[in-house]
Protein backbone atom coordinates (compact mmCIF):
# COMPACT_ATOMS: atom_id res chain seq x y z
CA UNK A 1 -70.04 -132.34 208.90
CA UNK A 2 -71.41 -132.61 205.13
CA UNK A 3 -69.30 -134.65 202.57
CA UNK A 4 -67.38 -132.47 200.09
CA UNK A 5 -69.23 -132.60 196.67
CA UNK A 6 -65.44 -132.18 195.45
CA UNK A 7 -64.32 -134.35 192.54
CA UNK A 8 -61.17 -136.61 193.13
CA UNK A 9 -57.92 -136.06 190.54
CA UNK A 10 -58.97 -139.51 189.11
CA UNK A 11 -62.73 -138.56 188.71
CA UNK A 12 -62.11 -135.48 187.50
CA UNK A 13 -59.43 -136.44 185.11
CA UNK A 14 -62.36 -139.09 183.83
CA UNK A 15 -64.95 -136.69 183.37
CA UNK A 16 -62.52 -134.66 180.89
CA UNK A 17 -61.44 -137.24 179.05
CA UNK A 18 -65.04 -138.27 178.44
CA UNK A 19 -65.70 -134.66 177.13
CA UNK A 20 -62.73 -134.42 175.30
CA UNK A 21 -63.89 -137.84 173.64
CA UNK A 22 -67.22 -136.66 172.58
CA UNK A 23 -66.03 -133.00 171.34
CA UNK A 24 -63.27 -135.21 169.01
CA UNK A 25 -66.65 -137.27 167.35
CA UNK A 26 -68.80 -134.35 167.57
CA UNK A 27 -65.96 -132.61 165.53
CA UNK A 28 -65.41 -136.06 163.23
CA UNK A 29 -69.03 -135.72 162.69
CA UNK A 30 -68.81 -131.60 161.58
CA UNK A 31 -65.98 -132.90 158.83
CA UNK A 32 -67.87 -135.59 157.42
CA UNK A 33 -71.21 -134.60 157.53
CA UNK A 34 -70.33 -131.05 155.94
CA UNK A 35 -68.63 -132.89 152.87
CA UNK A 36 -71.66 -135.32 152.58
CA UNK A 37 -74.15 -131.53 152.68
CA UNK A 38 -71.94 -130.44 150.34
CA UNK A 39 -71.81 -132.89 147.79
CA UNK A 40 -75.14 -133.37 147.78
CA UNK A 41 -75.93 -129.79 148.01
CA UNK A 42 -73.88 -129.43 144.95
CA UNK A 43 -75.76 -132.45 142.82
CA UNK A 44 -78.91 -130.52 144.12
CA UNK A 45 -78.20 -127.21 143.32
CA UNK A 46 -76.28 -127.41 140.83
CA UNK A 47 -75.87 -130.90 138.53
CA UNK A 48 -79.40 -131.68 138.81
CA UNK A 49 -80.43 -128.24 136.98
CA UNK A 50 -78.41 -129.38 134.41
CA UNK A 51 -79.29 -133.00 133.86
CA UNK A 52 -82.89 -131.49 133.64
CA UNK A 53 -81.65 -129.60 130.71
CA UNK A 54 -80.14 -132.77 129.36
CA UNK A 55 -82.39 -135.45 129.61
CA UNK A 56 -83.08 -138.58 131.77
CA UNK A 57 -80.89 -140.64 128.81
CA UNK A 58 -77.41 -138.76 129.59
CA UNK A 59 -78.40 -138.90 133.28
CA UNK A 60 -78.50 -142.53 133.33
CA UNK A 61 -75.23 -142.78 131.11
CA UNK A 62 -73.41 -140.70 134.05
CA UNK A 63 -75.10 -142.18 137.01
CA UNK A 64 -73.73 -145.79 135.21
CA UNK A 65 -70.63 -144.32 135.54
CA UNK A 66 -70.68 -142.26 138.62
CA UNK A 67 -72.87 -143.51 141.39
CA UNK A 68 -72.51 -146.76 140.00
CA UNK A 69 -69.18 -146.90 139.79
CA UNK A 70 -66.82 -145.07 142.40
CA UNK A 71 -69.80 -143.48 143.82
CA UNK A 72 -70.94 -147.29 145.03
CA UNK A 73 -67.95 -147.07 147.52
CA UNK A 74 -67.56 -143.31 148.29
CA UNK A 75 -71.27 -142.94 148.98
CA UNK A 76 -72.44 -145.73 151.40
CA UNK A 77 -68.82 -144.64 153.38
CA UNK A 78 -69.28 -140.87 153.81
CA UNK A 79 -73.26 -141.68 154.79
CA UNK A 80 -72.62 -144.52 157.18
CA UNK A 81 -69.37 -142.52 158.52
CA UNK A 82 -71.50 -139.76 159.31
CA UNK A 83 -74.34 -141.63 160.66
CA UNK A 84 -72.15 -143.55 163.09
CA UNK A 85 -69.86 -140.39 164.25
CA UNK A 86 -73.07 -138.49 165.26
CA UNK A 87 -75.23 -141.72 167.36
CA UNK A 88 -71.32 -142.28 168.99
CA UNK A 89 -71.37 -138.55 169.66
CA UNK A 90 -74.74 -138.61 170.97
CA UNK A 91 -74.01 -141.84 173.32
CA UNK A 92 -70.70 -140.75 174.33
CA UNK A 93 -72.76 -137.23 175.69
CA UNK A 94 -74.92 -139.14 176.94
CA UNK A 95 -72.55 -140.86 179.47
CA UNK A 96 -70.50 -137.36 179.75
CA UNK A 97 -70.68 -136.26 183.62
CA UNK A 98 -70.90 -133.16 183.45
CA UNK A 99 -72.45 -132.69 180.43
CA UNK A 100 -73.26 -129.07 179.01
CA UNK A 101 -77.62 -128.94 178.71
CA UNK A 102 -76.86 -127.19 175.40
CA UNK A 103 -75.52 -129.64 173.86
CA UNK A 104 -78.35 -132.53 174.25
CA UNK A 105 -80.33 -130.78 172.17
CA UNK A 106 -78.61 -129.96 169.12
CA UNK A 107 -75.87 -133.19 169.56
CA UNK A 108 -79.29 -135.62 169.63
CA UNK A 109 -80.84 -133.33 166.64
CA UNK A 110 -77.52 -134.39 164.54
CA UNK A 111 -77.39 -137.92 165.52
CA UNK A 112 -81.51 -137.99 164.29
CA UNK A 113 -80.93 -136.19 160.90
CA UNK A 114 -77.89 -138.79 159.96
CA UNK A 115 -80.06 -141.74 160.59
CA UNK A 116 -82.50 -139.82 158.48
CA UNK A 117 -80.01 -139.83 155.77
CA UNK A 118 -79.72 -143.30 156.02
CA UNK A 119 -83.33 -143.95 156.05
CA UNK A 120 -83.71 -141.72 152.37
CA UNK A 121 -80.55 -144.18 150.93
CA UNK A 122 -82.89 -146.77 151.82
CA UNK A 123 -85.60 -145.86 149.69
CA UNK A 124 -83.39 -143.70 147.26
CA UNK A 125 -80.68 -146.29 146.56
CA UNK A 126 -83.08 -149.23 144.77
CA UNK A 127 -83.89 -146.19 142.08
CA UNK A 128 -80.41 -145.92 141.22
CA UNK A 129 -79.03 -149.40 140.74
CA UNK A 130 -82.60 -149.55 138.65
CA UNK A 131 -80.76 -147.23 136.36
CA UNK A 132 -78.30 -149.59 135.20
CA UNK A 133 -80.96 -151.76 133.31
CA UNK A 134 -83.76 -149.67 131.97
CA UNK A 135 -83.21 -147.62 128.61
CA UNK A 136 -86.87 -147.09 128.30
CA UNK A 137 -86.94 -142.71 128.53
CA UNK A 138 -90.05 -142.97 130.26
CA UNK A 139 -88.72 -145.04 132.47
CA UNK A 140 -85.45 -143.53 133.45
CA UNK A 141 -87.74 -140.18 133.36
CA UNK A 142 -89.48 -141.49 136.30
CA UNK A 143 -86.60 -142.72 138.39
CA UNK A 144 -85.03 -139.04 137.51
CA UNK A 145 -87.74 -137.72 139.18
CA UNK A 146 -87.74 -140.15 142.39
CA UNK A 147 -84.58 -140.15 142.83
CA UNK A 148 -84.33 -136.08 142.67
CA UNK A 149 -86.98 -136.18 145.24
CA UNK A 150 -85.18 -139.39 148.01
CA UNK A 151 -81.87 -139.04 147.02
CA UNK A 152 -81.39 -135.01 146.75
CA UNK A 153 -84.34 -133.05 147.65
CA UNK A 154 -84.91 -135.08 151.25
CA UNK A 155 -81.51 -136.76 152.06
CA UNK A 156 -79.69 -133.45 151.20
CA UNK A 157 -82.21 -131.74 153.19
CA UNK A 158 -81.46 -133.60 156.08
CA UNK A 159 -77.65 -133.64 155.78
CA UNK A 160 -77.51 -130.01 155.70
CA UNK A 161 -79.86 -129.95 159.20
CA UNK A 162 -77.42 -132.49 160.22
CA UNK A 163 -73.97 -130.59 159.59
CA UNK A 164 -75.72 -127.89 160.87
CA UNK A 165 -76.70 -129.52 164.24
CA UNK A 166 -73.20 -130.89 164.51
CA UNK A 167 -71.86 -127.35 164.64
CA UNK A 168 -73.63 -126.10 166.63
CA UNK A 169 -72.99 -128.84 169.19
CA UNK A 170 -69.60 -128.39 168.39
CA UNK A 171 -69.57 -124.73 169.14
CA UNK A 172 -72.33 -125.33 172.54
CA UNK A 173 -69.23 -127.56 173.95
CA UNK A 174 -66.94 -125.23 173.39
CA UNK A 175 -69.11 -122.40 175.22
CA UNK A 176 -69.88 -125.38 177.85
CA UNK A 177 -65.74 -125.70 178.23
CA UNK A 178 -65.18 -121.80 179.03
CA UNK A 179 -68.05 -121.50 181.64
């Protein structure tokens, strides 16, 4: 007679609890990844326009005062929140039993484009704490344009894939719960 393929109360009970844990971080990681695509989707779209209009000079002056100031704290902790939430999402679905095949996809595609974030701060976060010495236009016109390009065009780029990947593991795990 074949063995029952039957999970036991406690094994079962395990198995939910490890879903349960990686739809709470896959649903940590929709909240704070949407508000880091949509503050940088907002400098993007719209400040950036504007400081265009204005001048690398007054850019400077409120980057001194923004991302240099508050934005030194509020920053690094929305991109590193993010960036953690979505690899622990991505390990914790990893070690899920069951685990939903369409999830891996877009769960792993979320925890890729928040390291990605990272990876632009990297290269985008030397050209703004430049900003607080230079007052050569020329200068600060330059590290306008590099840092539209690292620390807008690409990172936001990439946050927006990666809120977008986080929903839609979000939503594939809540299809994989009904079936």
């Amino acid at each position: 007679m074949a063995a029952s393929r039957v999970p036991s109360r406690p094994a079962a009970a395990a198995a939910g609890y490890q879903a349960g844990r990686t739809r709470v971080l896959v649903a940590a990681t929709v909240v704070v990844s949407g508000l880091l695509a949509g503050g940088t989707g907002d400098r993007a779209l719209v400040a950036t326009p504007a400081w265009r209009h204005l001048g690398p000079t007054a850019w400077a002056a409120y980057s001194r005062h923004a991302d240099l100031g508050a934005g030194l704290v509020v920053y690094p902790l929305a991109g590193i929140s993010a960036a953690v939430l979505a690899v622990a999402a991505a390990i914790s679905y990893r070690f899920d039993r069951p685990r939903p095949r369409a999830v891996a996809v877009p769960i792993y595609l979320a925890a890729m484009c928040q390291l990605g974030v990272m990876a632009t701060t990297i290269k985008a976060a030397p050209i703004m704490l430049g900003v607080a010495d230079p007052e050569d236009p020329s200068a600060l016109a330059q590290a306008f344009d590099q840092f539209t390009l690292w620390g807008l065009t690409v990172r936001r780029t990439l946050a927006v894939l990666g809120f977008l990947a986080a929903t839609w593991a979000l939503l594939a795990l809540s299809r994989g719960q009904h079936s």
